[in-house]
Protein backbone atom coordinates (compact mmCIF):
# COMPACT_ATOMS: atom_id res chain seq x y z
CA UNK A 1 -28.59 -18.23 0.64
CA UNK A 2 -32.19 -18.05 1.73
CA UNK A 3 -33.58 -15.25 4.44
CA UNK A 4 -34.54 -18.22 6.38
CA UNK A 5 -31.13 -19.81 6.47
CA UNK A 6 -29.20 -16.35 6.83
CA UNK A 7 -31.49 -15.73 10.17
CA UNK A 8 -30.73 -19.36 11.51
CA UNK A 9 -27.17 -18.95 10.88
CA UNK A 10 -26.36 -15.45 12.30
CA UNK A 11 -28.62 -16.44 15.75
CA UNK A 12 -27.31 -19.76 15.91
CA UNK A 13 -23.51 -18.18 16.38
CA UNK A 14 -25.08 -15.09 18.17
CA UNK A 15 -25.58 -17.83 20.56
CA UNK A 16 -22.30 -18.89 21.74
CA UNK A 17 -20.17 -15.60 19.81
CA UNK A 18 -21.98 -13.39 22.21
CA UNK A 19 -19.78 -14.38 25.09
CA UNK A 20 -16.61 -13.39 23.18
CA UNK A 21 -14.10 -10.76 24.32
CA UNK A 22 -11.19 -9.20 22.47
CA UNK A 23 -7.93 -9.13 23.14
CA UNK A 24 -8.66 -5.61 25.17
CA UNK A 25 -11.36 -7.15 27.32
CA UNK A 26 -14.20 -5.59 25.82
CA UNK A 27 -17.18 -7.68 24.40
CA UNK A 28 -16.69 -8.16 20.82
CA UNK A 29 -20.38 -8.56 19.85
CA UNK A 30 -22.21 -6.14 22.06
CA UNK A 31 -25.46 -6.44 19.84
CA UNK A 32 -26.35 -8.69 16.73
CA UNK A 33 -25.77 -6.39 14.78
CA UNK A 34 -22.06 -6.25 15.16
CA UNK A 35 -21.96 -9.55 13.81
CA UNK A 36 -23.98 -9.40 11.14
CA UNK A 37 -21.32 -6.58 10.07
CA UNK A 38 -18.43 -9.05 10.89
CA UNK A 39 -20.84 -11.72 8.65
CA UNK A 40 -20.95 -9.22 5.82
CA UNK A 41 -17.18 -8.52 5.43
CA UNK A 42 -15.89 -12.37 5.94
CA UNK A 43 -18.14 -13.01 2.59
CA UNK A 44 -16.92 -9.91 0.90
CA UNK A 45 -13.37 -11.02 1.63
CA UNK A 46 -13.92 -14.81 0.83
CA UNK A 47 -15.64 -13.68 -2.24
CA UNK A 48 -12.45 -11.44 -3.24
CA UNK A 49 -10.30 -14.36 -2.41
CA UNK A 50 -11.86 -16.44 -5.39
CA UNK A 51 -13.34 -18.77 -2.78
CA UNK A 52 -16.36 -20.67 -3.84
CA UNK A 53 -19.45 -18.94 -2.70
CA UNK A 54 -21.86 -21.40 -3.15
CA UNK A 55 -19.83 -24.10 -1.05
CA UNK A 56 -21.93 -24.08 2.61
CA UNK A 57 -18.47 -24.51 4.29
CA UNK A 58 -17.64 -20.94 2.92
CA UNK A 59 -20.78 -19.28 3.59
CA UNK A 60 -21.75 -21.19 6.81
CA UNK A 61 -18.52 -21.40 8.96
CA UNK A 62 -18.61 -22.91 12.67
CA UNK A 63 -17.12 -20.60 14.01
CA UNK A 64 -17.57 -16.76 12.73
CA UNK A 65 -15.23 -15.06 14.39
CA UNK A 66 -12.39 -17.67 13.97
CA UNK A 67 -13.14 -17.77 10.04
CA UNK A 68 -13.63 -14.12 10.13
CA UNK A 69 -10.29 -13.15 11.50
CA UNK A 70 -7.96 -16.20 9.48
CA UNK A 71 -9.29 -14.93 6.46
CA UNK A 72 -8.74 -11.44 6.72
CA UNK A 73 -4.77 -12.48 8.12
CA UNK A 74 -5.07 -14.21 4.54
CA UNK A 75 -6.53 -11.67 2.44
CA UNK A 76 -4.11 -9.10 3.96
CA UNK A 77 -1.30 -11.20 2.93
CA UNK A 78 -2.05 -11.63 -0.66
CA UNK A 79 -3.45 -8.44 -0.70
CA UNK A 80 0.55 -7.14 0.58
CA UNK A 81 1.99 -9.44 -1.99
CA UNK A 82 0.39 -7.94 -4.60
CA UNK A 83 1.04 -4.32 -3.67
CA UNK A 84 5.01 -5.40 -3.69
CA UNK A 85 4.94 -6.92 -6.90
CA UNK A 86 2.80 -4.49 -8.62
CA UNK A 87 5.22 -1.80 -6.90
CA UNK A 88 8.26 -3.60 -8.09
CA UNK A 89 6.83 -4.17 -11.47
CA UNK A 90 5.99 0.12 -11.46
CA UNK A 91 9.64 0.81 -10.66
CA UNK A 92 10.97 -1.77 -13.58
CA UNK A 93 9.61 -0.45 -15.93
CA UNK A 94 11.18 2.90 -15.73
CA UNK A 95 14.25 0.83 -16.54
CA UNK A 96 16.48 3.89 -15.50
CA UNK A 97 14.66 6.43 -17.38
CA UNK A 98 14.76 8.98 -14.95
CA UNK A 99 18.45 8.37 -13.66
CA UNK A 100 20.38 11.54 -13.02
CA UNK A 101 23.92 12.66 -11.25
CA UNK A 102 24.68 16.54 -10.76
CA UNK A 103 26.72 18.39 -8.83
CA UNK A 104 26.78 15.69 -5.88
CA UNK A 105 23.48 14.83 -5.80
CA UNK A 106 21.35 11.95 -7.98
CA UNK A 107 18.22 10.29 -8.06
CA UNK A 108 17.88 7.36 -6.85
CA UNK A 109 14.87 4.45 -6.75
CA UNK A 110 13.48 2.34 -4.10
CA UNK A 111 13.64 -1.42 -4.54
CA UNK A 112 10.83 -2.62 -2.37
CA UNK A 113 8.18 -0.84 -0.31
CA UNK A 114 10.19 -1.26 2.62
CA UNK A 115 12.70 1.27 1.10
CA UNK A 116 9.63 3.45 1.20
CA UNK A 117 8.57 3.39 4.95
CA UNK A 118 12.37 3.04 5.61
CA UNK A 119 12.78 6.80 4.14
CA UNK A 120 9.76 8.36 5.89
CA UNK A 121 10.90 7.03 8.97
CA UNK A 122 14.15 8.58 8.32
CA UNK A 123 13.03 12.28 7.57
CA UNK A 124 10.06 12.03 9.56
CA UNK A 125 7.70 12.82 7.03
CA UNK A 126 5.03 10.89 5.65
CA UNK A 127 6.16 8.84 2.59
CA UNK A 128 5.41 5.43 3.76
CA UNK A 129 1.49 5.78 3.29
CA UNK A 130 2.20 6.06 -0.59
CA UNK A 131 3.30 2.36 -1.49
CA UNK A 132 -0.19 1.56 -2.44
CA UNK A 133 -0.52 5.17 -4.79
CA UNK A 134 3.01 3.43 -6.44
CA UNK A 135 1.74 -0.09 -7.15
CA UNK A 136 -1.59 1.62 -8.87
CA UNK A 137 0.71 4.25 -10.80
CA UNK A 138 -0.71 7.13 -9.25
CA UNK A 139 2.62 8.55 -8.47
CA UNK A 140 6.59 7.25 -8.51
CA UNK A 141 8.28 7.90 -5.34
CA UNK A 142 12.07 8.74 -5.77
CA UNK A 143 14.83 9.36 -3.79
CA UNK A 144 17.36 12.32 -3.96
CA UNK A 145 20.87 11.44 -2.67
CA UNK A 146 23.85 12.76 -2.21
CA UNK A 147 26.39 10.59 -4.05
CA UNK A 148 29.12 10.93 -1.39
CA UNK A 149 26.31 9.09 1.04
CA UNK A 150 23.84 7.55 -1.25
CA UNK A 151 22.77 5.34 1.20
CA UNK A 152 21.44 7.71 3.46
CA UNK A 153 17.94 9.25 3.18
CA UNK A 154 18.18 13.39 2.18
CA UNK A 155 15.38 14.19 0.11
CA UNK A 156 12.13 12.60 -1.31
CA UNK A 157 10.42 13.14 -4.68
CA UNK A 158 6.59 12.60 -5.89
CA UNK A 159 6.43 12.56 -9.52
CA UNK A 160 2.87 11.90 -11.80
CA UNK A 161 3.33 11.83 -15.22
CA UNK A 162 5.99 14.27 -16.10
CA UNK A 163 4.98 16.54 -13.20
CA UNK A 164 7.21 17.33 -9.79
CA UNK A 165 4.33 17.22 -7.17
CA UNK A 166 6.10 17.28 -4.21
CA UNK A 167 10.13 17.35 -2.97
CA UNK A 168 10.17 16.96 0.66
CA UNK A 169 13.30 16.81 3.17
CA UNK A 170 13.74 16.31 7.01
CA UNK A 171 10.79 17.13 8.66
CA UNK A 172 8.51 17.51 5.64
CA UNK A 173 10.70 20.69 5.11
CA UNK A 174 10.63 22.04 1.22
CA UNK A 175 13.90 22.06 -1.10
CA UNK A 176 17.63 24.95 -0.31
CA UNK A 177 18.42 26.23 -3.37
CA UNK A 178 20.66 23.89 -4.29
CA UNK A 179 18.03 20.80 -4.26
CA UNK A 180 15.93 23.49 -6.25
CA UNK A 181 18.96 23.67 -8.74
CA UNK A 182 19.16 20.42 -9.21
CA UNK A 183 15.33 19.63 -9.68
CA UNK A 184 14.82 22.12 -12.34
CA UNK A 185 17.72 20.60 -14.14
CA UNK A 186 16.64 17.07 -13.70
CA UNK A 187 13.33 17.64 -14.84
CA UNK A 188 15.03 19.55 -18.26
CA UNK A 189 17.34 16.82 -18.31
CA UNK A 190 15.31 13.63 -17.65
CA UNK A 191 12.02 13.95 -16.50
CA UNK A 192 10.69 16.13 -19.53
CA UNK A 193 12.72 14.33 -22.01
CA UNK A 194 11.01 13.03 -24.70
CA UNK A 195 10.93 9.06 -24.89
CA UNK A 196 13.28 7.38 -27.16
CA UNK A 197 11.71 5.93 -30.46
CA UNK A 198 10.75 3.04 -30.25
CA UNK A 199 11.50 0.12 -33.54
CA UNK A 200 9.38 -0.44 -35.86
């Protein structure tokens, strides 16, 4: 891409893009510059796509703001796709490492990101914004249940490494006693462990 044909371009679609509103009413394009922007993040997403970047129907679309916004739907999508399997890939290969049952309570795991968002929406805290820390093993999210109502949401554990970072119930509140109990005996018990051998 030339200076000369980058200038042509972004004025030629200044000249009809101008015009265009979003869905709130308000001009989309107020100056040039707000497309050039738009210009500058539809190639960064095309070129994390894989798409070819020296094909002129990728770099010069007809319509900007139309190419703009169906490729960042795409590039949202596969970006979301690989979040779950990268998340669901984190979680497997714990392969029930870090399962534990005492008095009532156990630790269970989440099966998709969903489960995730699903239990910060129960105990109003914020969980939910950690799916992407999972699927780049910054941190395991893990649930702690009580085995009489597993299914229900009671308290939520951030683990890195072999460290407890954070054990948070209803309301972002911290652990009773008896959640305390039950942490310090699942990190002797489970969590600290040392990994089996493996064979030879």
């Amino acid at each position: 891409m030339t200076v000369h044909k980058f200038i042509r371009y972004i004025e030629n679609q200044y000249s009809f893009l101008r015009l265009r509103k979003t869905p709130y009413g308000t001009m989309r394009y107020k100056e040039i510059q707000d497309l050039v922007t738009e210009y500058r993040d539809y190639l960064d997403m095309c070129r994390r796509m894989g798409y070819d970047m020296k094909n002129s129907f990728v770099l010069y679309p007809k319509d900007l703001q139309k190419s703009h916004d169906r490729t960042a739907r795409r590039y949202e999508h596969k970006k979301d796709a690989k979040i779950k399997r990268d998340f669901i890939v984190a979680y497997r290969q714990l392969s029930g490492r870090l399962d534990f049952e005492k008095d009532g309570l156990k630790i269970v795991y989440p099966n998709t990101p969903d489960d995730v968002a699903a239990e910060g929406h129960a105990l109003h805290h914020c969980v939910g914004g950690y799916v992407e820390r999972v699927a780049e093993r910054e941190c395991m999210i893990l649930f702690l249940r009580k085995c009489a109502d597993e299914a229900k949401s009671f308290y939520t554990i951030e683990v890195r490494g072999q460290e407890v970072v954070q054990v948070r119930g209803m309301g972002n509140c911290g652990m009773t006693p008896e959640v305390e109990a039950f942490v310090a005996a699942w990190k002797q018990g489970a969590l600290c462990a040392p990994l089996p051998a493996t064979a030879a």
